[in-house]
N, C-alpha and C. Protein backbone atom coordinates (compact mmCIF):
# COMPACT_ATOMS: atom_id res chain seq x y z
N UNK A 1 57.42 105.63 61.75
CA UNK A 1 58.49 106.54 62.09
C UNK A 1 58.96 106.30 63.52
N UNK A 2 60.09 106.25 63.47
CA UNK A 2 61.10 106.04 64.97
C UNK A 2 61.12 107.65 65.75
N UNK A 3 61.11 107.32 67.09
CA UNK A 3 61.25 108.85 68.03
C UNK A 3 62.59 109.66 67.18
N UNK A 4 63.26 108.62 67.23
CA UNK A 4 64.77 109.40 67.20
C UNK A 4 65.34 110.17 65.35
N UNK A 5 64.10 109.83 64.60
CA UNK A 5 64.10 110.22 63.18
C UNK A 5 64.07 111.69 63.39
N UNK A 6 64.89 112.62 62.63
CA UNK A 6 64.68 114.15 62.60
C UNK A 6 64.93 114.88 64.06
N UNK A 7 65.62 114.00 64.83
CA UNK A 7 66.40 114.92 66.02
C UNK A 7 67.40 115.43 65.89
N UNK A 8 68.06 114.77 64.72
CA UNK A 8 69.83 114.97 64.70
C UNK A 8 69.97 115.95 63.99
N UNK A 9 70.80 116.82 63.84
CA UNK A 9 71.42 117.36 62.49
C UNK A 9 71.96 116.60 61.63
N UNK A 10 71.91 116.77 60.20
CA UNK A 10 72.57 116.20 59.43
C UNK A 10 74.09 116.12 59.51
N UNK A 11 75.25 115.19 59.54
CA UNK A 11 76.65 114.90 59.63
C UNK A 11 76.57 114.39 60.78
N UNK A 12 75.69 114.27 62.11
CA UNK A 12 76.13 113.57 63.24
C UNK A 12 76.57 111.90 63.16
N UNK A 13 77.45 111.55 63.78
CA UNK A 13 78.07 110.52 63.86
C UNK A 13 77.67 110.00 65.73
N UNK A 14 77.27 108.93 65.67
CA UNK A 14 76.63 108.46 66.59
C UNK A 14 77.62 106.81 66.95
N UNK A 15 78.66 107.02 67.25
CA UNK A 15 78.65 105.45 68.02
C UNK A 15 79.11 105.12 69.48
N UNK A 16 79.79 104.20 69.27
CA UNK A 16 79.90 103.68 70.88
C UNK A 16 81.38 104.16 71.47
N UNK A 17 81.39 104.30 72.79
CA UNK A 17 83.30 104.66 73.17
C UNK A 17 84.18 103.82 72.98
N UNK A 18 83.98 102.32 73.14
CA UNK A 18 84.64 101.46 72.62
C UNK A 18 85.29 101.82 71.40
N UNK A 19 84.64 101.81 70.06
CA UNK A 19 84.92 101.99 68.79
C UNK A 19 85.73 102.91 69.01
N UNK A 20 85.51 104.29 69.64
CA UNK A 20 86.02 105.55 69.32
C UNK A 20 87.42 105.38 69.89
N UNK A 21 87.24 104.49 70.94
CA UNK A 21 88.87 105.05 71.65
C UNK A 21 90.02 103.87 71.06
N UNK A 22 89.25 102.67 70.37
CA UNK A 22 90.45 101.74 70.27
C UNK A 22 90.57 101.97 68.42
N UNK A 23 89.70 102.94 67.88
CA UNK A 23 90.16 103.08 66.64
C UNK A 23 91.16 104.19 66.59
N UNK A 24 91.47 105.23 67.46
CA UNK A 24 92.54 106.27 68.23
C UNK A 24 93.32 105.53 68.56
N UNK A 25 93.14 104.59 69.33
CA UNK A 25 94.90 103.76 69.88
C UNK A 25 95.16 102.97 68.63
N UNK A 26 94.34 102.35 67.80
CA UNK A 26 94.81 101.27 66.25
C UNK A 26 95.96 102.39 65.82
N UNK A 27 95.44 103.37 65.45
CA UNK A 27 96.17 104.46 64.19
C UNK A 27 97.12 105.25 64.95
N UNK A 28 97.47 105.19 66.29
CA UNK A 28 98.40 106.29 66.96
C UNK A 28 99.62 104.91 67.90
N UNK A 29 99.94 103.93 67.69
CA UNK A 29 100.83 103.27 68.03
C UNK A 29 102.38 103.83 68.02
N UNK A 30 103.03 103.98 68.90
CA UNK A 30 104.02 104.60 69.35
C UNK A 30 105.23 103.52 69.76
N UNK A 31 106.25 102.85 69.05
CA UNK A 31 107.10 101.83 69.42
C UNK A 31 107.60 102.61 70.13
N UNK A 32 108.58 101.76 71.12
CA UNK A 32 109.81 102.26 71.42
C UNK A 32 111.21 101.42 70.87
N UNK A 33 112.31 102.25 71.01
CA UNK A 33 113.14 102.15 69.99
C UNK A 33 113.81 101.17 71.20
N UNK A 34 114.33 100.04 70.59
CA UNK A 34 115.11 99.08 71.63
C UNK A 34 115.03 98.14 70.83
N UNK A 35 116.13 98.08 70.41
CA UNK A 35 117.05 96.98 69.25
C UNK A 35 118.11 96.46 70.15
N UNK A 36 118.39 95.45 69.97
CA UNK A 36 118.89 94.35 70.59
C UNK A 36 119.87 93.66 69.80
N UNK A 37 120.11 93.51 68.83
CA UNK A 37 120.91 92.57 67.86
C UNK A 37 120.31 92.99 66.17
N UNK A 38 121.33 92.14 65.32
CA UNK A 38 120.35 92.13 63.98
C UNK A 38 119.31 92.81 63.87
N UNK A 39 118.19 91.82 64.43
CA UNK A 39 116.95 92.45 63.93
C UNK A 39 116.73 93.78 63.93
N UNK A 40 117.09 94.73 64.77
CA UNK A 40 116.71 95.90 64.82
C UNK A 40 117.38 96.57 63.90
N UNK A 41 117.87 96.27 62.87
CA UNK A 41 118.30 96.79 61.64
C UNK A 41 117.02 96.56 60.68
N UNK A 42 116.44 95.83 60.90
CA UNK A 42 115.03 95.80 60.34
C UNK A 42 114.22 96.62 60.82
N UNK A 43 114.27 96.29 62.03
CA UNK A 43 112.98 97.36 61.98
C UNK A 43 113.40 99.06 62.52
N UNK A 44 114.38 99.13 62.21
CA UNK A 44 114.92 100.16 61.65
C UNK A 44 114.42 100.38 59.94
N UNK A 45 114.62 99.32 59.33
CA UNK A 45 114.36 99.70 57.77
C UNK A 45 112.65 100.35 57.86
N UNK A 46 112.22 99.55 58.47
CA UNK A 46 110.20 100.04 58.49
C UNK A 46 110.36 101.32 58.47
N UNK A 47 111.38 102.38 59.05
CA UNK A 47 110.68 103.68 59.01
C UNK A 47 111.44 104.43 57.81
N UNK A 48 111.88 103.64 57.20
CA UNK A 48 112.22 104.51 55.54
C UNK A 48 111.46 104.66 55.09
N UNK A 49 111.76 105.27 53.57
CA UNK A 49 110.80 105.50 52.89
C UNK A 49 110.47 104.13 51.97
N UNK A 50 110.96 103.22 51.25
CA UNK A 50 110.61 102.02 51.25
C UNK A 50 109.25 101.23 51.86
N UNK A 51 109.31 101.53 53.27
CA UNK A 51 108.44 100.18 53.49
C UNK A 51 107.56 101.67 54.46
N UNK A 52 108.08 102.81 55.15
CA UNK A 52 107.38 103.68 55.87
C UNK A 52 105.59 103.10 56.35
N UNK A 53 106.41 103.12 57.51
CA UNK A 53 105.29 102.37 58.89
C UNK A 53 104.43 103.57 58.78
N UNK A 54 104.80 104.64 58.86
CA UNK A 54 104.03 105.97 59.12
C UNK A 54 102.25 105.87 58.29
N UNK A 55 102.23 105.08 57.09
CA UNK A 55 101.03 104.78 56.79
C UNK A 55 100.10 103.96 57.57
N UNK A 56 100.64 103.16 58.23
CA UNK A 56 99.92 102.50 59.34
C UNK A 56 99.81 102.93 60.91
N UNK A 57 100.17 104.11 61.14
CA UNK A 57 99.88 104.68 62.20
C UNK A 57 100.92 104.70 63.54
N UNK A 58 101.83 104.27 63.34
CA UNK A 58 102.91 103.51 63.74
C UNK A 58 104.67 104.14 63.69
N UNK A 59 104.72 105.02 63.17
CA UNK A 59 105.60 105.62 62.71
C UNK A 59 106.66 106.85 63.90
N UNK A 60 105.97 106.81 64.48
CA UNK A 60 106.62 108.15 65.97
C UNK A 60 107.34 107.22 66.43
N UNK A 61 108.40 106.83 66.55
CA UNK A 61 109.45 106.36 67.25
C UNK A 61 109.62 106.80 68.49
N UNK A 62 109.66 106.30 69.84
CA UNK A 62 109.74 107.19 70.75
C UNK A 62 111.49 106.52 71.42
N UNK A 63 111.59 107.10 72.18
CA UNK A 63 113.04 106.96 72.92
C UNK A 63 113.26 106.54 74.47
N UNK A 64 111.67 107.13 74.75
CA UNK A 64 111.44 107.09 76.65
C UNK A 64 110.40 106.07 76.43
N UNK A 65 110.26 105.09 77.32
CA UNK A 65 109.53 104.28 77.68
C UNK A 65 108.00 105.03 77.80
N UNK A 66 108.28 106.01 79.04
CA UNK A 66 106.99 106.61 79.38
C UNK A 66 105.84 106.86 78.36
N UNK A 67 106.63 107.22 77.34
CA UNK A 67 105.54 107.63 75.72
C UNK A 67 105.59 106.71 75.09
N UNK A 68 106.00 105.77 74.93
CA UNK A 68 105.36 104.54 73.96
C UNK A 68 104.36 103.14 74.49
N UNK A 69 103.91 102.68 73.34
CA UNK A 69 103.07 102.20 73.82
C UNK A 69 102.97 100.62 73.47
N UNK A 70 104.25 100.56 72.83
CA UNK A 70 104.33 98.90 71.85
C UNK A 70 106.10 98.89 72.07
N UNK A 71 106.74 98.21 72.71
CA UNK A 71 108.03 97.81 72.65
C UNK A 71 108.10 96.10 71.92
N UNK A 72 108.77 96.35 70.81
CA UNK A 72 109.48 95.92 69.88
C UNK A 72 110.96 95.14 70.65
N UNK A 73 110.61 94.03 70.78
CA UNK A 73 112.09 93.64 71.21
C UNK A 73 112.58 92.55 70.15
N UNK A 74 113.98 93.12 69.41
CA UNK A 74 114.37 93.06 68.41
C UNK A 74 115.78 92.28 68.56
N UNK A 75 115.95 91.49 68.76
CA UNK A 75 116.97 90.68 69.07
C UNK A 75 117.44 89.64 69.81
N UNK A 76 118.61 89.32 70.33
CA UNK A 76 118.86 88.07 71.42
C UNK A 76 118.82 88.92 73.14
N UNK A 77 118.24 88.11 73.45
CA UNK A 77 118.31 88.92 75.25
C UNK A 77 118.58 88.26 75.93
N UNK A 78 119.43 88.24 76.74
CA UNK A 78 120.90 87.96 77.17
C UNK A 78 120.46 88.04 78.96
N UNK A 79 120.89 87.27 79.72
CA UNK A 79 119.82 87.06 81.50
C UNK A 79 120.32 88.32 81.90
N UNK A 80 121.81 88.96 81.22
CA UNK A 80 121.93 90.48 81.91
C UNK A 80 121.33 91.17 81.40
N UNK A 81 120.43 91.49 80.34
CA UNK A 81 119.69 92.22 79.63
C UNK A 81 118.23 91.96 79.92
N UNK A 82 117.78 91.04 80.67
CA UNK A 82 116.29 90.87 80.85
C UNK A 82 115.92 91.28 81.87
N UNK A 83 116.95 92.56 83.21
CA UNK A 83 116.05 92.92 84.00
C UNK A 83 115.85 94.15 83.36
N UNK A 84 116.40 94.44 82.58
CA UNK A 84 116.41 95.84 81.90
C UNK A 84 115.21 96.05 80.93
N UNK A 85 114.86 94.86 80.25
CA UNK A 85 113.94 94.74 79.11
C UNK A 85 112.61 94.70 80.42
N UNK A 86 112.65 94.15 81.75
CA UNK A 86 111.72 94.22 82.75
C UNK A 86 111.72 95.74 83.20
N UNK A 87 112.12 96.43 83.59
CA UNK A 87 112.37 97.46 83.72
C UNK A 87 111.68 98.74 82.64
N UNK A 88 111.76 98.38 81.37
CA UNK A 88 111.42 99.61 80.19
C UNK A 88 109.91 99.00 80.22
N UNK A 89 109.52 97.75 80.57
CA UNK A 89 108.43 97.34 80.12
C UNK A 89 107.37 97.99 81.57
N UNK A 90 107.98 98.07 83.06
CA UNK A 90 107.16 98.48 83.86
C UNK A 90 107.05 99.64 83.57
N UNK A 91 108.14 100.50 83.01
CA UNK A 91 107.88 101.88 83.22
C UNK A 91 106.69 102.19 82.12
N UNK A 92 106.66 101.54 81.22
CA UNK A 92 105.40 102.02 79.76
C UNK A 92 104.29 102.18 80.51
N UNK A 93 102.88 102.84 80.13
CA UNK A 93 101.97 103.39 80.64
C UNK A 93 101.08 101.98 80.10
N UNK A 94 99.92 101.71 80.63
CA UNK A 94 98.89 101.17 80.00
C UNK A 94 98.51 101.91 78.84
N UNK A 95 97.36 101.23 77.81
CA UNK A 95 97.86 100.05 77.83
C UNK A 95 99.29 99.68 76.69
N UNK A 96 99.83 98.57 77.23
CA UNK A 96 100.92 98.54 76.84
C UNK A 96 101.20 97.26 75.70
N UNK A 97 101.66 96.90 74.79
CA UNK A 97 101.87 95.74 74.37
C UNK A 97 103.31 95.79 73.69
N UNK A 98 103.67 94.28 73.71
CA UNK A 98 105.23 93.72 73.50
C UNK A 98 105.08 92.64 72.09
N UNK A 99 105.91 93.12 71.21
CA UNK A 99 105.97 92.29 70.23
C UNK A 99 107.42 91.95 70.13
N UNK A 100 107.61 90.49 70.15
CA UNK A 100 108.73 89.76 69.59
C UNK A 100 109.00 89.16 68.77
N UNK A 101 110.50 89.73 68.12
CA UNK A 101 110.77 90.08 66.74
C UNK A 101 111.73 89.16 66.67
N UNK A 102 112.14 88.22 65.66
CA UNK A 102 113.37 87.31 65.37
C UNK A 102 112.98 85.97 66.33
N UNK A 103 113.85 85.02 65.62
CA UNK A 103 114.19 83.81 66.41
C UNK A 103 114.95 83.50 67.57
N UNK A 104 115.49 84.83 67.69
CA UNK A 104 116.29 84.86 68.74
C UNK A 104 115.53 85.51 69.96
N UNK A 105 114.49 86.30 69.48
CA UNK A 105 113.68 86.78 70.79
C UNK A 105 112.18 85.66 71.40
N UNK A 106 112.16 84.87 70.06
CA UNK A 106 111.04 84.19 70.31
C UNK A 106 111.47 83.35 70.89
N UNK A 107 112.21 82.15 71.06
CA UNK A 107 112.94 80.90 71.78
C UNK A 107 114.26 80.89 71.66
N UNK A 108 115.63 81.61 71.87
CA UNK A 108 116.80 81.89 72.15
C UNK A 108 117.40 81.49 70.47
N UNK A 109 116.85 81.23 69.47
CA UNK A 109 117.63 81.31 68.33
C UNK A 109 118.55 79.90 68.02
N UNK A 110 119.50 80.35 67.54
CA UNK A 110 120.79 79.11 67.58
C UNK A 110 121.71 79.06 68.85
N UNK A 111 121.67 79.97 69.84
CA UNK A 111 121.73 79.61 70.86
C UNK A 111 120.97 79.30 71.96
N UNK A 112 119.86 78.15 71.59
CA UNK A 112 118.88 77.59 72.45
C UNK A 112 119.85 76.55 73.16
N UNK A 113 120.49 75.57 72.28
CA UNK A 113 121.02 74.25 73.13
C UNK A 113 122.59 75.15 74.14
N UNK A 114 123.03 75.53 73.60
CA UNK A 114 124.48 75.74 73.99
C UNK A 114 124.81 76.90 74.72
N UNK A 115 124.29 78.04 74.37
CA UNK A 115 124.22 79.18 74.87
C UNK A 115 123.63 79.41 76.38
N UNK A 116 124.62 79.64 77.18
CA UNK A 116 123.93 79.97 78.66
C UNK A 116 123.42 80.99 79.27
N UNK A 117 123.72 81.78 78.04
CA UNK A 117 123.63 83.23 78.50
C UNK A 117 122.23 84.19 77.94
N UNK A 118 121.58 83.38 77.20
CA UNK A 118 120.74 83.44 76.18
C UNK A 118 119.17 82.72 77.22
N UNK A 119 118.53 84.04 77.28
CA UNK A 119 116.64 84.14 77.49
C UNK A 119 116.56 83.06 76.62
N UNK A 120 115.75 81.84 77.17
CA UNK A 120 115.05 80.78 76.03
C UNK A 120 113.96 81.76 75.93
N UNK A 121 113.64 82.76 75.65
CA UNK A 121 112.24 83.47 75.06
C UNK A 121 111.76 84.41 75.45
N UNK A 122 111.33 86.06 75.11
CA UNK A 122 111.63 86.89 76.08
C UNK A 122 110.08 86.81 76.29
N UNK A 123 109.14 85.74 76.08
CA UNK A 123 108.31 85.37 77.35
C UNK A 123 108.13 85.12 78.57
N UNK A 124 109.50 84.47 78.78
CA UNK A 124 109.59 84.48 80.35
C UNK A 124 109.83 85.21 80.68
N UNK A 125 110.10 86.54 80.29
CA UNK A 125 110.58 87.91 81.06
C UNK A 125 109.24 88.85 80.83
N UNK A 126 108.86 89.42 79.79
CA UNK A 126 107.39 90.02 79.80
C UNK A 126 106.65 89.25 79.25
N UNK A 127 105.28 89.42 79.15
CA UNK A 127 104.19 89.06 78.51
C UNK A 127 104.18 89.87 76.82
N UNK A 128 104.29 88.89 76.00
CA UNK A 128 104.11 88.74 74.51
C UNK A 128 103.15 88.92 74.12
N UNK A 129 102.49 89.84 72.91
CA UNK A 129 101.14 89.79 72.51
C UNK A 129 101.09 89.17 70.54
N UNK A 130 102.20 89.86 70.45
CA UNK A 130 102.60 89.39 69.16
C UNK A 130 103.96 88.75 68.85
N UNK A 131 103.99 87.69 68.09
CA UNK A 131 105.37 87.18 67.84
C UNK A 131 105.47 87.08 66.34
N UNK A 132 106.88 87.74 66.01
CA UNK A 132 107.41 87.59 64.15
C UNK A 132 108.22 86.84 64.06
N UNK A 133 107.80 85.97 63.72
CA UNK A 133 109.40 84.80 63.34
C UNK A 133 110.13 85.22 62.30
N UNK A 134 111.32 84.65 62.15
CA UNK A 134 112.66 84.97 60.84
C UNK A 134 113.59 85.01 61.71
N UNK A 135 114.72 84.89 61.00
CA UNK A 135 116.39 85.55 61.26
C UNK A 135 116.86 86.04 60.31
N UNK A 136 116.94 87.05 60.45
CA UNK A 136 115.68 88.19 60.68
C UNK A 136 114.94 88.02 60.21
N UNK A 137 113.31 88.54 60.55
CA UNK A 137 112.37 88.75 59.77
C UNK A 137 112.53 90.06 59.21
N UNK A 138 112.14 89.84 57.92
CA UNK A 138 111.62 91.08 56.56
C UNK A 138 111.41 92.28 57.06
N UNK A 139 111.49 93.26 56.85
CA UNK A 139 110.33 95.03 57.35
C UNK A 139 108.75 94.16 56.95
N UNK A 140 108.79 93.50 55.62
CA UNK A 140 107.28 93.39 55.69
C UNK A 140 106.56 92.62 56.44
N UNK A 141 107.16 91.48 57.27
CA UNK A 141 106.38 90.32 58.30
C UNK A 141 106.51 91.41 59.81
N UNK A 142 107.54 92.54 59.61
CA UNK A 142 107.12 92.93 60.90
C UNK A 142 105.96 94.16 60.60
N UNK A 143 105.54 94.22 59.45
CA UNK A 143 104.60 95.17 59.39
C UNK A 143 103.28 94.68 59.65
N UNK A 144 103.63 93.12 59.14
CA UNK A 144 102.47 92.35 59.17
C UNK A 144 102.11 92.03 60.54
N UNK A 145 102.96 91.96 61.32
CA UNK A 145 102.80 92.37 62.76
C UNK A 145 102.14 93.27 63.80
N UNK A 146 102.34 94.26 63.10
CA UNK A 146 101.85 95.86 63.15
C UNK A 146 100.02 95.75 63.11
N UNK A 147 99.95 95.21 61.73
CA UNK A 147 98.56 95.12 61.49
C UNK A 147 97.73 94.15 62.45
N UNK A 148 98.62 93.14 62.96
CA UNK A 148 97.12 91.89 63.59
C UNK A 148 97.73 92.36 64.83
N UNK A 149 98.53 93.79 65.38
CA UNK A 149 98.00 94.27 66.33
C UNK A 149 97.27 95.05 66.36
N UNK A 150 97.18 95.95 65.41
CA UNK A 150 95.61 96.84 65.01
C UNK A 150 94.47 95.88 65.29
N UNK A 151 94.50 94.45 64.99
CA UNK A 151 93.57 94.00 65.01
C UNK A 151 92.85 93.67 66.52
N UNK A 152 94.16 93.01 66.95
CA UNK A 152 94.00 92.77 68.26
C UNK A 152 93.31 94.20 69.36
N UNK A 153 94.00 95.26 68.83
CA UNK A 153 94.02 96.37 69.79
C UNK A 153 91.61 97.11 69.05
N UNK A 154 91.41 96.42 68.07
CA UNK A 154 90.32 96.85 67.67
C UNK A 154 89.45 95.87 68.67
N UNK A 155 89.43 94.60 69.11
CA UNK A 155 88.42 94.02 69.42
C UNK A 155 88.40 94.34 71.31
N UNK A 156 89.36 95.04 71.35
CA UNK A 156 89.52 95.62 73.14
C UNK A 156 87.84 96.10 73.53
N UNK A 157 88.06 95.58 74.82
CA UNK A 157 86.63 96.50 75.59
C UNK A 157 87.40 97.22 76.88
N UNK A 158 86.85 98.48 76.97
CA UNK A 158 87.46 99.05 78.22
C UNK A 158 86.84 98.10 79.45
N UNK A 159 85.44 97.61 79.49
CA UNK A 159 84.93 97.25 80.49
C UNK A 159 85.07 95.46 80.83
N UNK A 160 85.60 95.09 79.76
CA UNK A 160 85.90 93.64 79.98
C UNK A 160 87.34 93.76 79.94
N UNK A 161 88.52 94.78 79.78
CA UNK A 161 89.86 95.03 80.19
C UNK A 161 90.19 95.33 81.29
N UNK A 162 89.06 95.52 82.32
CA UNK A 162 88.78 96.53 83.77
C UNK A 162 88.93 94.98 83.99
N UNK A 163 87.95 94.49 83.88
CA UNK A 163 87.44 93.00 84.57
C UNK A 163 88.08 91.95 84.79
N UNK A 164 88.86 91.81 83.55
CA UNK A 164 89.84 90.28 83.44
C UNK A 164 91.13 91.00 84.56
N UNK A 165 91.60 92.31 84.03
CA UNK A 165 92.63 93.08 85.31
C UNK A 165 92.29 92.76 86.65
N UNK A 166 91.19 93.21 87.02
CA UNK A 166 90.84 92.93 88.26
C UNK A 166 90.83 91.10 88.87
N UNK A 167 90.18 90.74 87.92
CA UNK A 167 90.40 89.60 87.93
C UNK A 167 91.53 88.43 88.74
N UNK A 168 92.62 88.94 87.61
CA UNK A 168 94.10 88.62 87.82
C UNK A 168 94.50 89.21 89.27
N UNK A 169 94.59 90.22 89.47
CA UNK A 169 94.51 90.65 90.49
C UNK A 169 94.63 89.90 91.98
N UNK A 170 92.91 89.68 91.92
CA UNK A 170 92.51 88.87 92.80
C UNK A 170 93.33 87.17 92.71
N UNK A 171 93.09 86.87 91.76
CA UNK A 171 93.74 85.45 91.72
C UNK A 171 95.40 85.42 92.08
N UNK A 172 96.01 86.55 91.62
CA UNK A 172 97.55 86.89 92.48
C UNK A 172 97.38 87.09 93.67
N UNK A 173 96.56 87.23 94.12
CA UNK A 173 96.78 87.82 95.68
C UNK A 173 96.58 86.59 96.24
N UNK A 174 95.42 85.97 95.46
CA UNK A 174 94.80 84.99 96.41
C UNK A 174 95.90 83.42 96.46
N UNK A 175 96.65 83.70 95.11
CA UNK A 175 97.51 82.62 95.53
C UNK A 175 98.69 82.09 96.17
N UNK A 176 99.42 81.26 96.66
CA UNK A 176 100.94 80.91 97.39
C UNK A 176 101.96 81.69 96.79
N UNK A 177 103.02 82.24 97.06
CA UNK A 177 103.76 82.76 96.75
C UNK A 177 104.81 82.12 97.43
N UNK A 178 105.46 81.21 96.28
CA UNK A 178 107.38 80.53 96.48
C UNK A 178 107.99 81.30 96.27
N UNK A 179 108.23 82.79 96.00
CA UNK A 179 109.68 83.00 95.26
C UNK A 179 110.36 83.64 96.93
């Protein structure tokens, strides 16, 4: 017999904070609404009843940056539109993640060669965690999206998210600065 046999009450649930807090952020994902072109007629469709994101946890649409927690950038972004897409992305709270939606947000679309006006990728403007390809992509590849960020957002550690932050940190400070 183990010490810890017959201490508990029966129904206690015993695990770690890790688990607890990133299975709360998996199921409570909060987009913000910022459609850009086309695509965001898609993912506009996700919150019908049809394809309804709301089963995946995902479903609160928000409007203010401040409350969401996943911006969706859904279209072509345009060099006058990328301090703005910089802008909604500083104001979001930690932690924060960016998924890019269409061909046009992932590497400038059909206006990669010709188009001057056209972000080759709205990587160079924020940091990407997920990318959906199509023109347009489906409601369902961006749902599928949705999910391998659940996934992503499940294997988080608060204490190795502290670390690599800090990290970066240091290595920004510590390096040359051209601009």
């Amino acid at each position: 017999m183990s010490w810890i046999e017959n201490r508990f009450e029966e129904g206690l649930i015993i695990t770690s904070l890790d688990w607890a807090i990133n299975w709360g952020r998996r199921y409570s994902i909060w987009p913000m609404t910022f459609g850009l072109a086309c695509c965001a007629i898609e993912m506009m469709a996700i919150g019908a009843s049809r394809f309804d994101v709301d089963r995946f946890g995902a479903g609160a649409f928000r409007a203010s940056p401040r409350q969401a927690d996943l911006m969706i950038v859904a279209g072509t972004v345009t060099y006058k539109m990328a301090s703005r897409v910089k802008r909604l992305y500083n104001q979001m709270p930690e932690p924060k993640y960016v998924m890019a939606m269409g061909a046009c947000t992932i590497g400038g679309g059909p206006y990669f060669k010709n188009g001057y006006h056209v972000v080759k990728g709205v990587d160079l403007v924020v940091p990407v965690d997920i990318y959906v390809p199509g023109c347009p992509p489906r409601p369902e590849t961006l749902i599928e999206g949705i999910l391998r960020l659940q996934d992503m957002i499940k294997n988080q550690s608060l204490a190795r998210d502290r670390w690599q932050g800090a990290k970066e940190k240091v290595l920004a400070a510590s390096a040359p600065s051209y601009a």
